[in-house]
C-alpha atoms as a PDB file:
ATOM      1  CA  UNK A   1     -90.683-179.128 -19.296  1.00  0.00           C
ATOM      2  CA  UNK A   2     -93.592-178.340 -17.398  1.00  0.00           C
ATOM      3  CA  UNK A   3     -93.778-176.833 -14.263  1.00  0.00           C
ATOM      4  CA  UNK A   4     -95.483-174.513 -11.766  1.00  0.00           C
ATOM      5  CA  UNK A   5     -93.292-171.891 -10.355  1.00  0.00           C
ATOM      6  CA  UNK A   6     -93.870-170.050  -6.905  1.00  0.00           C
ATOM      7  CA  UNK A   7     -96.221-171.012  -4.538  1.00  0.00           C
ATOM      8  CA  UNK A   8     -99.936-170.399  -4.134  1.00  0.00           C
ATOM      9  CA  UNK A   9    -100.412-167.598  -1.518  1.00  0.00           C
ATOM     10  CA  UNK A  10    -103.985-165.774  -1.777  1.00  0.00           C
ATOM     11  CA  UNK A  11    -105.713-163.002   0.051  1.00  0.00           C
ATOM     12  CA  UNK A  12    -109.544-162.808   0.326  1.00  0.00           C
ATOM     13  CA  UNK A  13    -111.094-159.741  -1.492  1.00  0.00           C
ATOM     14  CA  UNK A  14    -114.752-160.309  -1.140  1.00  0.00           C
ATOM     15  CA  UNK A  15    -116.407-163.774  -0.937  1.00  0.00           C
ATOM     16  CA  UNK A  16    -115.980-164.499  -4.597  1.00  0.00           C
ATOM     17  CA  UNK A  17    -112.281-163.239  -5.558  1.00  0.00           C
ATOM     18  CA  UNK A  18    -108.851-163.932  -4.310  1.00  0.00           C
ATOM     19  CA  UNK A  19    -105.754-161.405  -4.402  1.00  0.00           C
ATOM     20  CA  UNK A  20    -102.369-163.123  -5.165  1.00  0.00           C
ATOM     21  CA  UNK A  21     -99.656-162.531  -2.562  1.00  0.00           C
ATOM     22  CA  UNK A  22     -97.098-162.982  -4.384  1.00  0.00           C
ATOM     23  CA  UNK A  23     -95.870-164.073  -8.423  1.00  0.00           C
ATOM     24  CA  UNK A  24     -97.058-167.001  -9.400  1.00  0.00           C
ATOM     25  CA  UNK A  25     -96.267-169.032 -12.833  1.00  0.00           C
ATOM     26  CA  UNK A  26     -96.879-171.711 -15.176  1.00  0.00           C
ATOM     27  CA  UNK A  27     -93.648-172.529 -17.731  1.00  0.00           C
ATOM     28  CA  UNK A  28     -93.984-175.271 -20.617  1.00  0.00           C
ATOM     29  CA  UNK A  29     -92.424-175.830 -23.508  1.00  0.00           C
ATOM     30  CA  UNK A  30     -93.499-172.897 -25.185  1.00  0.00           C
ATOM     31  CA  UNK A  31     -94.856-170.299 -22.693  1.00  0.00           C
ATOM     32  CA  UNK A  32     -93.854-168.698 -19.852  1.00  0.00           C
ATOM     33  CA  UNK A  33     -97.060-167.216 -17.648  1.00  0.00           C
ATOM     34  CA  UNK A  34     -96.752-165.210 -14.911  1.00  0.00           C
ATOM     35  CA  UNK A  35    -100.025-163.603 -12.634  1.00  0.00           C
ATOM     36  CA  UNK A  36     -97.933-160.825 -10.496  1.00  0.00           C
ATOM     37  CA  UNK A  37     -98.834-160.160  -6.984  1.00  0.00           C
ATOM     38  CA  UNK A  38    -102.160-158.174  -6.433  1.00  0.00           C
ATOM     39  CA  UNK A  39    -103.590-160.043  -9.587  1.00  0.00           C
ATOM     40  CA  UNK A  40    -107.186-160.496  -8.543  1.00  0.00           C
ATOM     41  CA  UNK A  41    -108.629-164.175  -9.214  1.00  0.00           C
ATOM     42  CA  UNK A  42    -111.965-166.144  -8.679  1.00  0.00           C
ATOM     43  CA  UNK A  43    -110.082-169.239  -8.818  1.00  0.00           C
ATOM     44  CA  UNK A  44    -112.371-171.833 -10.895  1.00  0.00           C
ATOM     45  CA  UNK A  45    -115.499-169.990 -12.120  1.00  0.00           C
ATOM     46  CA  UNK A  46    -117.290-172.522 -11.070  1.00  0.00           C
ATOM     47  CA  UNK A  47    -120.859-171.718  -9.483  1.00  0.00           C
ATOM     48  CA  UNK A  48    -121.859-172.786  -6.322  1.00  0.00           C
ATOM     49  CA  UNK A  49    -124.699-175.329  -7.638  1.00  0.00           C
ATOM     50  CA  UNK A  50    -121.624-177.312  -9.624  1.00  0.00           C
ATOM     51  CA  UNK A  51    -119.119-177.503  -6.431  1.00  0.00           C
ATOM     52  CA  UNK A  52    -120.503-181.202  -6.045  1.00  0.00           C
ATOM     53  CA  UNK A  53    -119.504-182.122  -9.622  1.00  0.00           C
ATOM     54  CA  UNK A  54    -116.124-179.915 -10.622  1.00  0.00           C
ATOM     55  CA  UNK A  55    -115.052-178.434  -6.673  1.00  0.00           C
ATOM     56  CA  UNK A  56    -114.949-175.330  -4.973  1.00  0.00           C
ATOM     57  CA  UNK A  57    -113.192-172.411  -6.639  1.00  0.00           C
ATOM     58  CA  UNK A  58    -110.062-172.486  -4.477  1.00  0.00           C
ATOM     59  CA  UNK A  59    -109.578-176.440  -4.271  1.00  0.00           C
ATOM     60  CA  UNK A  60    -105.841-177.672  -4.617  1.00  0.00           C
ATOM     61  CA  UNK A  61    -105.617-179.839  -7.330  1.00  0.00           C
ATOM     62  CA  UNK A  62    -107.673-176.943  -9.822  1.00  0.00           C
ATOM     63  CA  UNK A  63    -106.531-173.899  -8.249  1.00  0.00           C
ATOM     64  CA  UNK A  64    -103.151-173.417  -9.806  1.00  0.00           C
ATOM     65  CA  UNK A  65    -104.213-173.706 -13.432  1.00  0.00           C
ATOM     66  CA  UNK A  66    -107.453-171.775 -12.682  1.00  0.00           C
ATOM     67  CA  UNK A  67    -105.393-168.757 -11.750  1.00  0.00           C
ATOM     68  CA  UNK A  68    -103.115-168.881 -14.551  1.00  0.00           C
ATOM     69  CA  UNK A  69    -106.146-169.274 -16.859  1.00  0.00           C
ATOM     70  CA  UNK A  70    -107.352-166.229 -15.718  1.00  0.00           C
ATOM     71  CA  UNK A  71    -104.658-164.450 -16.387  1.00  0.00           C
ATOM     72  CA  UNK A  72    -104.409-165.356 -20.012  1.00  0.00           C
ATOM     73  CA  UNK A  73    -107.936-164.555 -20.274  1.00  0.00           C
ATOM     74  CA  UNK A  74    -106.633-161.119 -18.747  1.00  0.00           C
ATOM     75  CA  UNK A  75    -104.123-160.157 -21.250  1.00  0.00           C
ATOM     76  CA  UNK A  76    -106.063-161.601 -24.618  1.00  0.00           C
ATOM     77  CA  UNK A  77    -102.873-161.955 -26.435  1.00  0.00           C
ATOM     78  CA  UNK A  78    -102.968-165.671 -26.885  1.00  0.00           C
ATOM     79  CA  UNK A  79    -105.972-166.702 -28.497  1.00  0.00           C
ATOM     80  CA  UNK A  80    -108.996-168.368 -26.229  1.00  0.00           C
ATOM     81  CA  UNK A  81    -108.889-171.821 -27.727  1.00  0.00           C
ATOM     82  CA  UNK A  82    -105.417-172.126 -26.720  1.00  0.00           C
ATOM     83  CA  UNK A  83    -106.224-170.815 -23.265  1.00  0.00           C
ATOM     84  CA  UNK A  84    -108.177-172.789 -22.561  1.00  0.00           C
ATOM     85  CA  UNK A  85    -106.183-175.908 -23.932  1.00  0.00           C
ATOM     86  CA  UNK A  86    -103.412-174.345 -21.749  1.00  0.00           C
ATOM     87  CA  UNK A  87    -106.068-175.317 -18.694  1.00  0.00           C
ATOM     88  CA  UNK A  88    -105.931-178.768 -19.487  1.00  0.00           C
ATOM     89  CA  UNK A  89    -102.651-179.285 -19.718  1.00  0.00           C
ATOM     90  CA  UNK A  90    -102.319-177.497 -16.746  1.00  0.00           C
ATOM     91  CA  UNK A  91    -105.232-180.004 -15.123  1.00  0.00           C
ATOM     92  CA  UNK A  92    -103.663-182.833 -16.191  1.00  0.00           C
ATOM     93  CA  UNK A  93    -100.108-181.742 -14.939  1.00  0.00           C
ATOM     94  CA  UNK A  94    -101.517-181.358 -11.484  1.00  0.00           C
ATOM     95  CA  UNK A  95    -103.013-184.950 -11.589  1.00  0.00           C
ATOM     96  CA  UNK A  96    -106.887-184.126 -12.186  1.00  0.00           C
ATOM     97  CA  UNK A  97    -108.369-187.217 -13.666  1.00  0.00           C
ATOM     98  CA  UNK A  98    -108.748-187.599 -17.928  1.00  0.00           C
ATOM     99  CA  UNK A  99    -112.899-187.289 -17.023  1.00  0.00           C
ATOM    100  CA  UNK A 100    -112.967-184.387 -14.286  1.00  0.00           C
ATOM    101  CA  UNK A 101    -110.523-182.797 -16.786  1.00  0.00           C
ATOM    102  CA  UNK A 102    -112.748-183.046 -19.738  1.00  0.00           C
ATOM    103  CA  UNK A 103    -115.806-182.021 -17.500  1.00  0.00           C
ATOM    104  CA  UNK A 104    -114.250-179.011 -17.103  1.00  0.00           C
ATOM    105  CA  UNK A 105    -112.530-178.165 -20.388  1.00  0.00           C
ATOM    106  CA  UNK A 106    -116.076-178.565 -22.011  1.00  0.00           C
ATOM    107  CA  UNK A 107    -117.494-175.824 -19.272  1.00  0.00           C
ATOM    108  CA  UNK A 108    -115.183-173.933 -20.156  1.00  0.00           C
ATOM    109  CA  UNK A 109    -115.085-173.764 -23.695  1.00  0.00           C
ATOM    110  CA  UNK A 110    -118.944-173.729 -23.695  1.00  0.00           C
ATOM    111  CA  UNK A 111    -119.022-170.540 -20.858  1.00  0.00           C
ATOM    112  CA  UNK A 112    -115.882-169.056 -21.004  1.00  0.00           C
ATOM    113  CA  UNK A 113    -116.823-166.370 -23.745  1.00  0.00           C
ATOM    114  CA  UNK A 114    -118.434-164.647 -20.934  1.00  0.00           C
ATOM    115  CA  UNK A 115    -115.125-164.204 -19.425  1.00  0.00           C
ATOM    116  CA  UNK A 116    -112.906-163.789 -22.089  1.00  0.00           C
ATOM    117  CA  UNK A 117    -114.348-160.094 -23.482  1.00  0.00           C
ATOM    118  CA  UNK A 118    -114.450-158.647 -19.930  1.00  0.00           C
ATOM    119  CA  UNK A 119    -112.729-155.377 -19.515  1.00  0.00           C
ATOM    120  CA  UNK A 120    -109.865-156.337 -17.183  1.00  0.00           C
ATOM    121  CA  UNK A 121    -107.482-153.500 -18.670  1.00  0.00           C
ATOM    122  CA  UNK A 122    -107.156-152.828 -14.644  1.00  0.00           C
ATOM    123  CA  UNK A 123    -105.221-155.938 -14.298  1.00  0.00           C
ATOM    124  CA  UNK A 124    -103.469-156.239 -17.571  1.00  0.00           C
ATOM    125  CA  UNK A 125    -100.075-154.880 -15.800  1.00  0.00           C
ATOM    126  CA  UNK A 126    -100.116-158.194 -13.817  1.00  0.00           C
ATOM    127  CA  UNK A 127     -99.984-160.543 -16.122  1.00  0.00           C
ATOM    128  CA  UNK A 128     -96.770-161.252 -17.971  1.00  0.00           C
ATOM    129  CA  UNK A 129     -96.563-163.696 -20.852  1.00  0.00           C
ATOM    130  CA  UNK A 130     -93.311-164.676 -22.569  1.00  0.00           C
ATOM    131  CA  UNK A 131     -93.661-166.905 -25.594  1.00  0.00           C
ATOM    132  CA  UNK A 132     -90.029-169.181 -26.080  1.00  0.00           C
END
Protein backbone atom coordinates (compact mmCIF):
# COMPACT_ATOMS: atom_id res chain seq x y z
CA UNK A 1 0.00 0.00 0.00
CA UNK A 2 0.93 3.36 -0.75
CA UNK A 3 -0.16 6.29 0.78
CA UNK A 4 0.46 9.83 2.04
CA UNK A 5 -0.38 10.38 5.60
CA UNK A 6 -1.27 13.87 7.22
CA UNK A 7 -1.85 16.78 5.42
CA UNK A 8 0.40 19.40 3.88
CA UNK A 9 0.46 22.46 6.23
CA UNK A 10 3.66 24.83 5.67
CA UNK A 11 4.95 28.00 7.19
CA UNK A 12 7.13 30.48 5.23
CA UNK A 13 10.75 30.82 6.61
CA UNK A 14 12.40 33.05 4.13
CA UNK A 15 11.48 33.20 0.40
CA UNK A 16 13.16 29.95 -0.43
CA UNK A 17 12.22 27.42 2.56
CA UNK A 18 9.06 26.21 4.09
CA UNK A 19 8.58 25.05 7.89
CA UNK A 20 6.18 22.03 8.30
CA UNK A 21 3.25 22.63 10.65
CA UNK A 22 2.65 19.62 11.49
CA UNK A 23 3.91 15.51 10.77
CA UNK A 24 3.73 14.64 7.58
CA UNK A 25 4.38 10.98 5.92
CA UNK A 26 4.85 8.79 3.09
CA UNK A 27 4.13 4.74 3.91
CA UNK A 28 4.74 1.96 1.11
CA UNK A 29 5.35 -1.32 1.15
CA UNK A 30 8.52 -1.17 2.72
CA UNK A 31 9.08 2.24 4.40
CA UNK A 32 7.53 4.29 6.64
CA UNK A 33 8.79 8.24 6.33
CA UNK A 34 7.92 10.72 8.49
CA UNK A 35 9.24 14.81 8.25
CA UNK A 36 8.08 16.01 11.98
CA UNK A 37 6.75 19.41 12.47
CA UNK A 38 9.37 22.30 12.29
CA UNK A 39 11.24 20.19 9.54
CA UNK A 40 12.48 22.94 7.28
CA UNK A 41 11.88 22.24 3.38
CA UNK A 42 12.51 24.04 -0.04
CA UNK A 43 9.91 21.99 -1.52
CA UNK A 44 11.24 21.00 -5.19
CA UNK A 45 14.79 22.37 -5.62
CA UNK A 46 13.90 23.51 -8.55
CA UNK A 47 15.42 27.01 -9.70
CA UNK A 48 13.49 29.72 -10.73
CA UNK A 49 14.69 29.65 -14.57
CA UNK A 50 13.11 25.80 -14.71
CA UNK A 51 9.54 26.75 -13.04
CA UNK A 52 8.23 26.83 -16.79
CA UNK A 53 9.41 23.25 -17.44
CA UNK A 54 9.17 21.14 -13.86
CA UNK A 55 6.82 23.96 -11.54
CA UNK A 56 7.27 26.07 -8.72
CA UNK A 57 8.76 24.58 -5.57
CA UNK A 58 5.52 24.41 -3.58
CA UNK A 59 3.10 23.20 -6.51
CA UNK A 60 0.48 20.43 -5.45
CA UNK A 61 0.95 17.62 -7.44
CA UNK A 62 5.20 17.69 -6.57
CA UNK A 63 5.09 19.08 -3.24
CA UNK A 64 4.31 16.07 -1.14
CA UNK A 65 7.06 13.82 -2.45
CA UNK A 66 9.49 16.80 -2.61
CA UNK A 67 9.23 17.16 1.14
CA UNK A 68 9.57 13.66 1.96
CA UNK A 69 12.61 13.53 -0.38
CA UNK A 70 14.16 15.94 1.58
CA UNK A 71 13.89 14.36 4.46
CA UNK A 72 15.56 11.19 3.39
CA UNK A 73 18.21 13.24 2.01
CA UNK A 74 18.23 14.61 5.75
CA UNK A 75 18.81 11.51 7.62
CA UNK A 76 21.33 9.64 4.91
CA UNK A 77 20.41 6.31 6.19
CA UNK A 78 18.85 4.99 3.04
CA UNK A 79 21.11 5.20 0.30
CA UNK A 80 20.62 8.23 -2.47
CA UNK A 81 19.74 6.06 -5.42
CA UNK A 82 16.91 4.74 -3.58
CA UNK A 83 15.89 8.23 -2.51
CA UNK A 84 15.59 9.35 -5.13
CA UNK A 85 13.69 6.28 -6.73
CA UNK A 86 11.48 6.79 -3.61
CA UNK A 87 10.64 10.40 -5.50
CA UNK A 88 9.30 8.76 -8.34
CA UNK A 89 7.24 6.54 -6.94
CA UNK A 90 6.10 9.13 -4.90
CA UNK A 91 5.52 11.37 -8.38
CA UNK A 92 3.82 8.86 -9.94
CA UNK A 93 1.50 8.07 -6.88
CA UNK A 94 0.36 11.64 -6.91
CA UNK A 95 -0.52 11.43 -10.69
CA UNK A 96 2.56 13.44 -12.29
CA UNK A 97 2.79 12.30 -15.84
CA UNK A 98 5.49 9.14 -16.92
CA UNK A 99 7.53 12.32 -18.89
CA UNK A 100 7.33 15.26 -16.21
CA UNK A 101 8.26 12.37 -13.86
CA UNK A 102 11.30 11.32 -15.70
CA UNK A 103 12.22 15.09 -16.30
CA UNK A 104 12.59 15.33 -12.92
CA UNK A 105 14.06 12.05 -11.69
CA UNK A 106 16.97 12.74 -14.23
CA UNK A 107 17.48 16.42 -12.43
CA UNK A 108 17.64 14.93 -9.70
CA UNK A 109 19.88 12.20 -9.97
CA UNK A 110 22.18 14.44 -12.12
CA UNK A 111 22.07 17.54 -9.20
CA UNK A 112 21.06 16.03 -6.23
CA UNK A 113 24.70 15.21 -4.93
CA UNK A 114 24.77 18.77 -4.07
CA UNK A 115 22.10 18.14 -1.64
CA UNK A 116 22.67 14.93 -0.40
CA UNK A 117 26.27 15.72 1.61
CA UNK A 118 24.84 18.90 3.20
CA UNK A 119 25.23 19.13 6.89
CA UNK A 120 21.59 19.00 8.03
CA UNK A 121 22.56 17.27 11.49
CA UNK A 122 20.19 20.36 12.75
CA UNK A 123 17.25 18.65 11.35
CA UNK A 124 18.11 15.04 11.67
CA UNK A 125 15.69 14.82 14.92
CA UNK A 126 12.79 15.45 12.46
CA UNK A 127 12.96 12.95 10.32
CA UNK A 128 11.86 9.48 11.31
CA UNK A 129 12.30 6.47 9.06
CA UNK A 130 10.96 3.00 9.87
CA UNK A 131 11.93 0.26 7.46
CA UNK A 132 8.93 -2.84 7.59
Amino acid sequence: MKQFIGEVELKEVDETNWSLLNDFSYENDKYLITCKSGFVTDGCSIPKPFWSIFGSPLEGDLLSGAIIHDGLYTAMTIPRDICDELLKEMLEFNGVSEERTELIYAAVRMMGSTHWNKDSSAQINLVDIKVK
